[in-house]
N, C-alpha and C. Protein backbone atom coordinates (compact mmCIF):
# COMPACT_ATOMS: atom_id res chain seq x y z
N UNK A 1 0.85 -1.17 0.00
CA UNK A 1 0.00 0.00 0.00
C UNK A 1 0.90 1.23 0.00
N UNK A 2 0.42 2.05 -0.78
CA UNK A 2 1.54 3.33 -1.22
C UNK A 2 0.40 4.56 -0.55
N UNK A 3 1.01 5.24 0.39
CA UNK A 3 0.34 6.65 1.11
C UNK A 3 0.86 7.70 0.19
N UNK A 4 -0.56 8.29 -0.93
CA UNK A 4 0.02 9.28 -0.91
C UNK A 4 -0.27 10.81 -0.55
N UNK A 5 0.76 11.74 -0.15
CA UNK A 5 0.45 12.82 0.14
C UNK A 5 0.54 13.88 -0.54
N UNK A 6 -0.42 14.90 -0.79
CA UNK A 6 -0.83 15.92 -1.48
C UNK A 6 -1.40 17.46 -0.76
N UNK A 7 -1.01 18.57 -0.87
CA UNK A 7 -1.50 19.91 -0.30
C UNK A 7 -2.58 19.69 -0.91
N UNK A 8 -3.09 20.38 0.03
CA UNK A 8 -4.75 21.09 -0.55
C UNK A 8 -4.88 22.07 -1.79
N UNK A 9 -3.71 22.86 -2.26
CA UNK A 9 -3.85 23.29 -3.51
C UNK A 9 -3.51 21.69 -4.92
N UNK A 10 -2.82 21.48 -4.55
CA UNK A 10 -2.50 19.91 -5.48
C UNK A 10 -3.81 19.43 -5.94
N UNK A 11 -4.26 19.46 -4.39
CA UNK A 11 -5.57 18.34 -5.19
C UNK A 11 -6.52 19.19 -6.15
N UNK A 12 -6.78 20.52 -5.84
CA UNK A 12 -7.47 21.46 -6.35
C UNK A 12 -6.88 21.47 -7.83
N UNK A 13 -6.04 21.23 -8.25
CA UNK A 13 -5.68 21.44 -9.23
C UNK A 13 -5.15 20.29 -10.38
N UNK A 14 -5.31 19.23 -9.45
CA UNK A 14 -5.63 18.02 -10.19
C UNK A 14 -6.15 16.85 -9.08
N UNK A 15 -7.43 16.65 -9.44
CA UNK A 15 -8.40 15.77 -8.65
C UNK A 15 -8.27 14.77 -9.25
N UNK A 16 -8.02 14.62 -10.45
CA UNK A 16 -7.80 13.34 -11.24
C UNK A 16 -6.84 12.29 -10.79
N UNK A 17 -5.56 13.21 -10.09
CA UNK A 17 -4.30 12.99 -10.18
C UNK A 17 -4.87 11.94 -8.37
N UNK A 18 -5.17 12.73 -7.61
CA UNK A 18 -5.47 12.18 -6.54
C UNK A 18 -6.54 10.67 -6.85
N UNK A 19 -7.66 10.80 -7.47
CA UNK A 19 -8.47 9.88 -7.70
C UNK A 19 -7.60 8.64 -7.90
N UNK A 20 -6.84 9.08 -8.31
CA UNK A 20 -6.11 7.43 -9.09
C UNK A 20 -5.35 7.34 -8.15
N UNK A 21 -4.33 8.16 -7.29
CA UNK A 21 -4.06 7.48 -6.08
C UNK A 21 -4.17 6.86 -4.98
N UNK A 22 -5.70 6.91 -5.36
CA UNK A 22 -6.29 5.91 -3.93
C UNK A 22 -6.89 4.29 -4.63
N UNK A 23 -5.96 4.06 -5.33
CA UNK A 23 -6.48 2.83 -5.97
C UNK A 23 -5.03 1.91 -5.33
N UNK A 24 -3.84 3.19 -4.82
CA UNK A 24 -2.43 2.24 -4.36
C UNK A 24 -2.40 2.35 -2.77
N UNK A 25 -3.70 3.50 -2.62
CA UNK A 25 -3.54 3.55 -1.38
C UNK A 25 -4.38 4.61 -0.96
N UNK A 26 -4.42 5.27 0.54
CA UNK A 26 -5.05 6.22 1.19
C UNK A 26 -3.89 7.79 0.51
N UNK A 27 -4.96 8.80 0.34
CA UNK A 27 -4.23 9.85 0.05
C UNK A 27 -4.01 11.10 1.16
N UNK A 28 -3.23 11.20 1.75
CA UNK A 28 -3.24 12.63 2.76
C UNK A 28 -3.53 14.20 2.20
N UNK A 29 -4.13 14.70 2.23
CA UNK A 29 -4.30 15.49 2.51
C UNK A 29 -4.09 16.96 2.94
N UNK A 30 -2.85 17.70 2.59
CA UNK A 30 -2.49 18.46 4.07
C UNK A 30 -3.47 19.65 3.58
N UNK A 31 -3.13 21.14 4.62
CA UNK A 31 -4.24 22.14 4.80
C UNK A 31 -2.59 23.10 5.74
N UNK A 32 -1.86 24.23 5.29
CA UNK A 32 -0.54 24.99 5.73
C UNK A 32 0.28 23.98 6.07
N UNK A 33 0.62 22.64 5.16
CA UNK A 33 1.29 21.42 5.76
C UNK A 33 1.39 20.66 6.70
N UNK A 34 0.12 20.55 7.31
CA UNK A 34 -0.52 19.56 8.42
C UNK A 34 -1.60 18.70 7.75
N UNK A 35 -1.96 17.62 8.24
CA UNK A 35 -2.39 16.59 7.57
C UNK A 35 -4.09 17.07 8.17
N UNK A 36 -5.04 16.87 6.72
CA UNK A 36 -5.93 17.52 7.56
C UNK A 36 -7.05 16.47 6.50
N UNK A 37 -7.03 15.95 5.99
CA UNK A 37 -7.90 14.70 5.43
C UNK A 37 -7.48 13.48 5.05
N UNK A 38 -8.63 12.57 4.55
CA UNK A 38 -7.51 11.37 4.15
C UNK A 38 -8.48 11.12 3.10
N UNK A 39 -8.21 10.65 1.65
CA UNK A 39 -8.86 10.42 0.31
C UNK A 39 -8.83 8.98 0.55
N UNK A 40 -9.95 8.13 0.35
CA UNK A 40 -9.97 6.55 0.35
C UNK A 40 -10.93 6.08 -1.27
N UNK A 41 -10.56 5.03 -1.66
CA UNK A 41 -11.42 4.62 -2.66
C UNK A 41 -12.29 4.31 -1.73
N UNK A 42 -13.88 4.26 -2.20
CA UNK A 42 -14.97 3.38 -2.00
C UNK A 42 -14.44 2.08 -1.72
N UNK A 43 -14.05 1.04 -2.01
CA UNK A 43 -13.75 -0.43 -1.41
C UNK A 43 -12.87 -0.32 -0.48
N UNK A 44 -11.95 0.52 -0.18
CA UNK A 44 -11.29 0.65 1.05
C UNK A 44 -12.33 1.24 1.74
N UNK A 45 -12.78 2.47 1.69
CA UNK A 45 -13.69 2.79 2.71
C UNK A 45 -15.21 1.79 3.27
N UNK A 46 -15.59 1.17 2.13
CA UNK A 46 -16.65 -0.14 2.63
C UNK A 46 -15.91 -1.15 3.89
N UNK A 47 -14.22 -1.55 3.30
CA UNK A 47 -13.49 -2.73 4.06
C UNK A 47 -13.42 -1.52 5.07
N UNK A 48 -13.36 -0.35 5.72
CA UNK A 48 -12.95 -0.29 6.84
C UNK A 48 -13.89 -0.04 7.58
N UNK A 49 -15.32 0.43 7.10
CA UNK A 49 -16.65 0.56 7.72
C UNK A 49 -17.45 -0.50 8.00
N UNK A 50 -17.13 -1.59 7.34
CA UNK A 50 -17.74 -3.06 7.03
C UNK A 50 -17.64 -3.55 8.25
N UNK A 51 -16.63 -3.84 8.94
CA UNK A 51 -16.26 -4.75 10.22
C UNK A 51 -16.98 -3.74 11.86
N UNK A 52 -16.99 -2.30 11.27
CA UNK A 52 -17.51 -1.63 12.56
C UNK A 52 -19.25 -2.29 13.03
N UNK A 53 -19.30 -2.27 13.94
CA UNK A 53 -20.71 -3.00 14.11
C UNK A 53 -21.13 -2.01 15.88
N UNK A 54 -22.59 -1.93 15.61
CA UNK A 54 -22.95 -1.37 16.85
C UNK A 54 -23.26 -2.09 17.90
N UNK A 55 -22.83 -1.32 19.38
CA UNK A 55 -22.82 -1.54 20.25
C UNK A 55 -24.21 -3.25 20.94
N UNK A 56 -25.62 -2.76 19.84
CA UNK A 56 -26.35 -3.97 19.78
C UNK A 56 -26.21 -4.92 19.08
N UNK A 57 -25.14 -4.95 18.09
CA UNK A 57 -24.65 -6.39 17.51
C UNK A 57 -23.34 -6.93 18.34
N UNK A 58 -22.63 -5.95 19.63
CA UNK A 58 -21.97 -6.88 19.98
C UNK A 58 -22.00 -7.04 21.19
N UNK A 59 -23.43 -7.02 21.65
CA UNK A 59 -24.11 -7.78 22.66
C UNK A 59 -24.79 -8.72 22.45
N UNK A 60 -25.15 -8.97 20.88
CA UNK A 60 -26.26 -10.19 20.85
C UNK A 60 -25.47 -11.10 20.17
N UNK A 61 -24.26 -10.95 20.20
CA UNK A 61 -23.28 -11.74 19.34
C UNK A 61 -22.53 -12.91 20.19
N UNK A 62 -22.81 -14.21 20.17
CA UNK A 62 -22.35 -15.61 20.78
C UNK A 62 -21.34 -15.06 21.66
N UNK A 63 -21.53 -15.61 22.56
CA UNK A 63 -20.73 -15.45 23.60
C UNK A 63 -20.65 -13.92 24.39
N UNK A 64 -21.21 -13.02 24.00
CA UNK A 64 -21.74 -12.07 25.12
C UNK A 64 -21.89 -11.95 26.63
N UNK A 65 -22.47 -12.56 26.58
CA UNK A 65 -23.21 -13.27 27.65
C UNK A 65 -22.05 -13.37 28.60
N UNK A 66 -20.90 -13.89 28.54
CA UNK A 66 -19.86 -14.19 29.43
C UNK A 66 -18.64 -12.92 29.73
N UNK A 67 -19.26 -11.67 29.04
CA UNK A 67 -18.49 -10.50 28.70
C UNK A 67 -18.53 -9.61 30.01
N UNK A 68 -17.64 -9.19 31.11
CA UNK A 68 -17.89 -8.40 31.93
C UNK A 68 -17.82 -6.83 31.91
N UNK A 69 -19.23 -6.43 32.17
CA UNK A 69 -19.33 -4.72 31.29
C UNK A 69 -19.74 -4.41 32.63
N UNK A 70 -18.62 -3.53 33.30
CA UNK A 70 -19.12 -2.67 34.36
C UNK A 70 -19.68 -1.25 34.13
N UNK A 71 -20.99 -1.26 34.79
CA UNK A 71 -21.98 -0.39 34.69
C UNK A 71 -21.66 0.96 35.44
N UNK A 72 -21.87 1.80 36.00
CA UNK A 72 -21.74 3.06 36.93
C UNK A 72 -23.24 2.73 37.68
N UNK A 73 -22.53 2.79 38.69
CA UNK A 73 -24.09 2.44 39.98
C UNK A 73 -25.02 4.09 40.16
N UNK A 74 -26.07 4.27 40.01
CA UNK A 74 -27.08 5.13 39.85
C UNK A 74 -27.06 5.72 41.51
N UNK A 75 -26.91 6.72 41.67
CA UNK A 75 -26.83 7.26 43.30
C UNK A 75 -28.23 8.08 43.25
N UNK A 76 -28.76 8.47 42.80
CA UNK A 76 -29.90 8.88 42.80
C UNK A 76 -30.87 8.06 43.09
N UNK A 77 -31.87 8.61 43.39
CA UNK A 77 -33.52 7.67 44.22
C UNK A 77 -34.18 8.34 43.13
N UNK A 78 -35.12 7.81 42.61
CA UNK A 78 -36.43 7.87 41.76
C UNK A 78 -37.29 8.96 42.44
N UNK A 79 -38.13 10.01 41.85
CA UNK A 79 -39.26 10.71 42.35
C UNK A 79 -40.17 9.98 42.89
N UNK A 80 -41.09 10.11 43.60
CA UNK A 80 -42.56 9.70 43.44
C UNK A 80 -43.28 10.44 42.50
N UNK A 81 -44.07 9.76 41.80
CA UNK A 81 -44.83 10.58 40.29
C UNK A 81 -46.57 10.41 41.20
N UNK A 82 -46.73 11.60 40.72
CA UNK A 82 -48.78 12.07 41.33
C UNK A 82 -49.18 11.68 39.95
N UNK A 83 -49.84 10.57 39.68
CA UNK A 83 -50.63 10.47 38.99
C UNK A 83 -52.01 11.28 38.59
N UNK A 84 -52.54 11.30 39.76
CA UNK A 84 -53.80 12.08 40.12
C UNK A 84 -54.21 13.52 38.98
């Protein structure tokens, strides 16, 4: 995998040039020569979003169940609610 890096005028001035570099790899970005984005193809960005999964798929996911998730104990007491 080849990183490549490009100013923010670069890319402005050839987007083409960047497009095709994210086919060898992630492209940087900079913004006064600090790194301030990152250019990904679509199939890299699917493979790195693909595996993220939410917090309710990895509780209902085999073996959960045996996972120790410490909670924060609630110090507060409940109102009484007036229905009436």
């Amino acid at each position: 995998m080849t990183v490549t890096t490009l100013s923010g005028r670069e890319l402005n001035q050839d987007l083409g040039r960047a497009k095709r570099a994210t086919k060898d790899g992630p492209v940087i970005i900079t913004d006064r020569g600090r790194p301030a984005h990152v250019l990904l193809s679509f199939d890299e960005y699917k493979r790195l979003t693909g595996k993220m999964r939410t917090l309710g798929d990895m509780l209902a996911a085999p073996g959960a169940e045996d996972v120790d998730l410490p909670l924060p104990q609630r110090t507060e007491r409940a109102r009484p609610v007036d229905l009436s």
